[in-house]
C-alpha atoms as a PDB file:
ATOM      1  CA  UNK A   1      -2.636  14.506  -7.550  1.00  0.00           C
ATOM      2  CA  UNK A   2       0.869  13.317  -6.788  1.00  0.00           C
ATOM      3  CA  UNK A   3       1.533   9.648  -6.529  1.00  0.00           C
ATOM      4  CA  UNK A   4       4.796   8.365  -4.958  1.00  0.00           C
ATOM      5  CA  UNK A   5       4.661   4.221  -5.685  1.00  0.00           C
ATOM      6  CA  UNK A   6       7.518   2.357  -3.072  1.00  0.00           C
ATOM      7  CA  UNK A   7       7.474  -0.801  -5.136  1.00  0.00           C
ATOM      8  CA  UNK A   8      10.451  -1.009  -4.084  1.00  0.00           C
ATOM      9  CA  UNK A   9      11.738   1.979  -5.730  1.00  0.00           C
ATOM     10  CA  UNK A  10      10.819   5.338  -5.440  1.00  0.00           C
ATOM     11  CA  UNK A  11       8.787   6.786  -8.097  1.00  0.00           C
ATOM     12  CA  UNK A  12       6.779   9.903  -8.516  1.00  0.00           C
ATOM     13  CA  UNK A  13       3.685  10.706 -10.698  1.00  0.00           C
ATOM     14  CA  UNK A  14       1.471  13.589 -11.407  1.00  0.00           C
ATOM     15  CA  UNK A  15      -2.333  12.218 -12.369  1.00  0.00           C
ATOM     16  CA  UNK A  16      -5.029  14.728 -13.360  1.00  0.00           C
ATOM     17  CA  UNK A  17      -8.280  14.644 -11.562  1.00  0.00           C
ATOM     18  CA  UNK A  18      -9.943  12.755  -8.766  1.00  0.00           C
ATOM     19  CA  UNK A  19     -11.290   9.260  -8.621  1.00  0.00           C
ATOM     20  CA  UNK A  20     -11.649   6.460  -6.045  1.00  0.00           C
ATOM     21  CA  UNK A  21      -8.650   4.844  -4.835  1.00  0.00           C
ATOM     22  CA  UNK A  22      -9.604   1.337  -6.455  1.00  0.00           C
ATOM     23  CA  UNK A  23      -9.758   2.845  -9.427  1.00  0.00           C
ATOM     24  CA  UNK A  24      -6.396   4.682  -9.097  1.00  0.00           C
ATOM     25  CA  UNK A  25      -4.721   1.601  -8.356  1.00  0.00           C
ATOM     26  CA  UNK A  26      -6.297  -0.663 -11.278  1.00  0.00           C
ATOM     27  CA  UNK A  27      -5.241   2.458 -13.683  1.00  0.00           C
ATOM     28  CA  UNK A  28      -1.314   2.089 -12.178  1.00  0.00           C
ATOM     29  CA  UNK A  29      -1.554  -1.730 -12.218  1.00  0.00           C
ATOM     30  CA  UNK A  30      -1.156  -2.307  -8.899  1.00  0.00           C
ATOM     31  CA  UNK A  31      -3.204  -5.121  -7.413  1.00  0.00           C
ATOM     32  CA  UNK A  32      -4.732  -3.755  -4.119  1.00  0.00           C
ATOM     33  CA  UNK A  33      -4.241  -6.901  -2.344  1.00  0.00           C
ATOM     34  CA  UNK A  34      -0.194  -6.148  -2.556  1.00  0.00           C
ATOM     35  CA  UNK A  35      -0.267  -2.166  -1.443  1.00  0.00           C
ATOM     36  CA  UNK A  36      -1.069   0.395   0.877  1.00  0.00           C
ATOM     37  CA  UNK A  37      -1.776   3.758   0.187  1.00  0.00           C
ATOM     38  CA  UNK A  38      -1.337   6.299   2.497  1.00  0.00           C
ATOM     39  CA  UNK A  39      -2.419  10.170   2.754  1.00  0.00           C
ATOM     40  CA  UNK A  40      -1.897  12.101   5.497  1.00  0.00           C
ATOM     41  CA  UNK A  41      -0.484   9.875   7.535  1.00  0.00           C
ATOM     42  CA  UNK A  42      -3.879   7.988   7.000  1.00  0.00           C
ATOM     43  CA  UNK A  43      -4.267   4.747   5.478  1.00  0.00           C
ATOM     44  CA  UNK A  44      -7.169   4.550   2.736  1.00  0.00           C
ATOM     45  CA  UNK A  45      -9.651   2.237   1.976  1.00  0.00           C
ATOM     46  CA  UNK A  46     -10.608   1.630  -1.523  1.00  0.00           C
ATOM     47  CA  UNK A  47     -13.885   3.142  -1.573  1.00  0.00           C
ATOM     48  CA  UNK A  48     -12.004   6.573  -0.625  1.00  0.00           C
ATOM     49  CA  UNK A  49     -12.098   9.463  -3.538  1.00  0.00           C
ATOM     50  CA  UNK A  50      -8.487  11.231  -3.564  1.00  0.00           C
ATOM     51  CA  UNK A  51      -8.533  14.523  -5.241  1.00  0.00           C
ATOM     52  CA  UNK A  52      -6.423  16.615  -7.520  1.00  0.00           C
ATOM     53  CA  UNK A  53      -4.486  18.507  -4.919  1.00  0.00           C
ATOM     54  CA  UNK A  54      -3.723  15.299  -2.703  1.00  0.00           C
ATOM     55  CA  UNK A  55      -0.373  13.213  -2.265  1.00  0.00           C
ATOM     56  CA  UNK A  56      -0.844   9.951  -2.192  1.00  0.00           C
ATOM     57  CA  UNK A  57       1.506   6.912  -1.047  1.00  0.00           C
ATOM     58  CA  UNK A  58       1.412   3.746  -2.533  1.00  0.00           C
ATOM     59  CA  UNK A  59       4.017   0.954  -0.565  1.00  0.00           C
ATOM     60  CA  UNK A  60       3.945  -2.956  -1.111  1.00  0.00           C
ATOM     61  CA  UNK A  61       2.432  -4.602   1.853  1.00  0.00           C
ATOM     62  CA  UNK A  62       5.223  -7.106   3.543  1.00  0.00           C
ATOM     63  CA  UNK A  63       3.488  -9.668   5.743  1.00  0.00           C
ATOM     64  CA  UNK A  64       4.837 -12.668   7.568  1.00  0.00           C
ATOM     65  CA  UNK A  65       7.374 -13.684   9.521  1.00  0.00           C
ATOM     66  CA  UNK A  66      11.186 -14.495   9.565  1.00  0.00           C
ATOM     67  CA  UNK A  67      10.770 -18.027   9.577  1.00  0.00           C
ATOM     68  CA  UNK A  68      14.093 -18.404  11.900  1.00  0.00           C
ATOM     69  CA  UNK A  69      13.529 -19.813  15.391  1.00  0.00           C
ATOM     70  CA  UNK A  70      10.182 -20.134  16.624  1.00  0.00           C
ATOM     71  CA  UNK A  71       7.815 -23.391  16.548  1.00  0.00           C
ATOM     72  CA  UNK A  72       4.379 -23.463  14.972  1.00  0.00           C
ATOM     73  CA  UNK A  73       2.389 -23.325  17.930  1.00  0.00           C
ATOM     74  CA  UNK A  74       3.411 -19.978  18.459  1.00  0.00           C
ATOM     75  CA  UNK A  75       5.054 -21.185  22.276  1.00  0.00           C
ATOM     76  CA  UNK A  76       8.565 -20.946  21.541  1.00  0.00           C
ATOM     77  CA  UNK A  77       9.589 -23.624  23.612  1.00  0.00           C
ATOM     78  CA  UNK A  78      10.471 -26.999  23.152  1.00  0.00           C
ATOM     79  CA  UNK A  79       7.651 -29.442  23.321  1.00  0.00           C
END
């Protein structure tokens, strides 16, 4: 299979044979809490099996917000 890790560079690998996708990403390193990895346009869960003649894409997940402007509350006004 070809696996193309965004972390945040582009890299490209070639991996022989199939397996699950948790246990692709323990065998890369990559802690599945921290990526998403995309085939097809689809994104996988880890129980799904990728096979030999798949692409895979692997990108760090980004979450959270600017933290410019705003309040807590969510409102965005001033209380």
């Amino acid at each position: 299979m070809k696996v193309i890790i965004r972390n945040p560079r582009r890299r490209e690998l070639e991996i022989e044979g199939s397996r699950r996708v948790d246990a692709l990403l323990k065998e890369l390193d990559l802690n599945p809490e921290q990526v998403l990895v995309v085939r097809d346009d689809d994104l996988l869960t880890r129980d799904v099996m990728v096979r030999s003649g798949d692409t895979v894409e692997i990108v760090t997940a980004i979450s959270g917000g600017s933290g410019v402007g705003g309040t807590s509350d969510g409102a965005g006004g001033a209380g």
